[in-house]
C-alpha atoms as a PDB file:
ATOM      1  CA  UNK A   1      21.352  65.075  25.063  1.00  0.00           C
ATOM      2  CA  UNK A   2      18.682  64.781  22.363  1.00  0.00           C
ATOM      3  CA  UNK A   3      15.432  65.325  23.782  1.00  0.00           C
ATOM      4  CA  UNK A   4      11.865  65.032  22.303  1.00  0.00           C
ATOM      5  CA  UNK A   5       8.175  65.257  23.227  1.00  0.00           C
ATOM      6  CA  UNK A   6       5.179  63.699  22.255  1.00  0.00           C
ATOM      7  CA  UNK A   7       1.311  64.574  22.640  1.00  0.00           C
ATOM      8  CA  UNK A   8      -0.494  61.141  22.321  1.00  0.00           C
ATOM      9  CA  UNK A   9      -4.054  60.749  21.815  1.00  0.00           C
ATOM     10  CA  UNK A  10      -5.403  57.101  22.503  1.00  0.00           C
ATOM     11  CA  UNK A  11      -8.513  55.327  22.026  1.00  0.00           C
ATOM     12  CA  UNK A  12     -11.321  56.103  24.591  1.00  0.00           C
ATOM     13  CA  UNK A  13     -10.454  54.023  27.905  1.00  0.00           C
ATOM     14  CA  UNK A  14      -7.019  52.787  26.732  1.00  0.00           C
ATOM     15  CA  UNK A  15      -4.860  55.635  27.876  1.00  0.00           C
ATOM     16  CA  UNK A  16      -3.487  52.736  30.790  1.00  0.00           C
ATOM     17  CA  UNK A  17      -2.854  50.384  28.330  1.00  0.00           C
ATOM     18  CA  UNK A  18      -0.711  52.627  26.121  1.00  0.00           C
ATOM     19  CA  UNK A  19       1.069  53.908  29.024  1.00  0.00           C
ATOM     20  CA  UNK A  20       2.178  50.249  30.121  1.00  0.00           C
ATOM     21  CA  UNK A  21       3.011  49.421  26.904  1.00  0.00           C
ATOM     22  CA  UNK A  22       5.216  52.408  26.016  1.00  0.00           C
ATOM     23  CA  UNK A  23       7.115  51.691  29.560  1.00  0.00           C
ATOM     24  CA  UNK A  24       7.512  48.316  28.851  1.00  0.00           C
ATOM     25  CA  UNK A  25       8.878  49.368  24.832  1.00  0.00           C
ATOM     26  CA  UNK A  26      11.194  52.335  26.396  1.00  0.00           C
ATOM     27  CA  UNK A  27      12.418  50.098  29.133  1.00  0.00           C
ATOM     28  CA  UNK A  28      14.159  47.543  26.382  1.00  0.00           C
ATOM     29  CA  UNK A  29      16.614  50.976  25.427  1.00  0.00           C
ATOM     30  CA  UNK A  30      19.472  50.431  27.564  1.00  0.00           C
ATOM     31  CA  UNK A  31      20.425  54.418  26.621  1.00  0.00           C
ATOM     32  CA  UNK A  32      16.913  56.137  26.885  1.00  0.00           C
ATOM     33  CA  UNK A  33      15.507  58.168  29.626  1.00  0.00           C
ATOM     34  CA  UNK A  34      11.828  59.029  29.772  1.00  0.00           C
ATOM     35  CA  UNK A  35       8.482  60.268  31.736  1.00  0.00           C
ATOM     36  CA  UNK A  36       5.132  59.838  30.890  1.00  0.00           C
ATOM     37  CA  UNK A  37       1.915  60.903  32.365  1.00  0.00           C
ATOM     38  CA  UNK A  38      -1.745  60.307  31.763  1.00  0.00           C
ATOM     39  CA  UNK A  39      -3.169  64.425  31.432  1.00  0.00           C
ATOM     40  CA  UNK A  40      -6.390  65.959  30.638  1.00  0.00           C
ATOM     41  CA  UNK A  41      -7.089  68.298  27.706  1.00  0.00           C
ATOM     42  CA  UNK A  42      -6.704  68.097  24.058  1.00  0.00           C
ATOM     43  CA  UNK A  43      -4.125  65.230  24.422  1.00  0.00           C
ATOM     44  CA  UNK A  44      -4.275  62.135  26.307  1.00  0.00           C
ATOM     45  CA  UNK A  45      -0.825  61.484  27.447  1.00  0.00           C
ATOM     46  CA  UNK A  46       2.601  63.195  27.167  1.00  0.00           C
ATOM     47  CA  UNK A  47       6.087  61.647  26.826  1.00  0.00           C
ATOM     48  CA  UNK A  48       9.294  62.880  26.914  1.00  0.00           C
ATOM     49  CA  UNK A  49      12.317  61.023  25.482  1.00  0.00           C
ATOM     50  CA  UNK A  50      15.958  61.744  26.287  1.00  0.00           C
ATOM     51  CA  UNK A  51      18.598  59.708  24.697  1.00  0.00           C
ATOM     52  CA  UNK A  52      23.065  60.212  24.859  1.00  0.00           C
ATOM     53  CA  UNK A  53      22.421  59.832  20.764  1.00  0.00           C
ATOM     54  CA  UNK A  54      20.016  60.461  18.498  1.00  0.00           C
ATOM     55  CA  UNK A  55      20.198  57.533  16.836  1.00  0.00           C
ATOM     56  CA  UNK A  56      18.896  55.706  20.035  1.00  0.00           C
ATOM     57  CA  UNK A  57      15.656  58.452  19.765  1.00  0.00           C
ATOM     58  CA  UNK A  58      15.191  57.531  16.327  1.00  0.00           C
ATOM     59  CA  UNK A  59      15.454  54.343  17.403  1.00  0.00           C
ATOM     60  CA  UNK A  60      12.468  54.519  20.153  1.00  0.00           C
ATOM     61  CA  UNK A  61      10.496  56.610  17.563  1.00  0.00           C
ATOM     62  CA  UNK A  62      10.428  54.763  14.752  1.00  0.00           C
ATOM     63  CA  UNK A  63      10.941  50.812  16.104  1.00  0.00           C
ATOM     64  CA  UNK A  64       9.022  51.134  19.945  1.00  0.00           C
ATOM     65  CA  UNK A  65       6.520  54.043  19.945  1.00  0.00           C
ATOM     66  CA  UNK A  66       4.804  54.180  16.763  1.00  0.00           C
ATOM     67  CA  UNK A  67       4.547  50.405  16.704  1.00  0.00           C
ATOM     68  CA  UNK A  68       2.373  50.726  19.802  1.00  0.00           C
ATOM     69  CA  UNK A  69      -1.336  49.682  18.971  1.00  0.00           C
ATOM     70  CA  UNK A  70      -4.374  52.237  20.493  1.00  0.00           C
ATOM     71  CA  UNK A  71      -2.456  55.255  19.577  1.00  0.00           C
ATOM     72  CA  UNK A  72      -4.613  56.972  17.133  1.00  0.00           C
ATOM     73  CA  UNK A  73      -2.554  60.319  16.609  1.00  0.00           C
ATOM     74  CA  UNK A  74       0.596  61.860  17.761  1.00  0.00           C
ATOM     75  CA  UNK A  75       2.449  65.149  17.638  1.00  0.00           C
ATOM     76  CA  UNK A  76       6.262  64.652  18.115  1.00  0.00           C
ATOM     77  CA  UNK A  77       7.937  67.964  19.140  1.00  0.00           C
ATOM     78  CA  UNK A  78      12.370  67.982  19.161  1.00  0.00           C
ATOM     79  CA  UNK A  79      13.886  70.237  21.523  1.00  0.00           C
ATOM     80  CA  UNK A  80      15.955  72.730  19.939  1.00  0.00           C
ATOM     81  CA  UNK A  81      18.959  72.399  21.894  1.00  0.00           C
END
């Protein structure tokens, strides 16, 4: 199963927002599994995306996630499976 990670940062005090939204976004994808949590550090949250296809993960990327407003910079990381 394709898998992939992100490393969001947010704007300052919106990490909840972004969170809710990316649930709500991901939820829509009858075919995608995923976890996100709030964190501390150099990032503000993290996301992992499992799909049965990568089209479906393309999908999320390119349609849901990076049409999600307050997300100022992301690094997107594939598993190598």
């Amino acid at each position: 199963m394709p898998t992939t990670y992100f490393l969001l940062n947010v704007t300052l005090n919106q990490e909840q927002s972004v969170i809710d939204n990316i649930k709500n976004s991901l939820s829509e994808i009858a075919d995608i599994i995923f976890d996100i949590q709030g964190v501390f550090g150099v990032y503000d949250i993290v996301l992992k995306v499992t799909s049965d296809s990568e089209d479906s993960l393309r999908n999320a990327v390119m349609n849901k996630i990076r049409s999600i407003q307050n997300i100022q910079s992301s690094i997107t990381m594939i598993v190598n499976e």
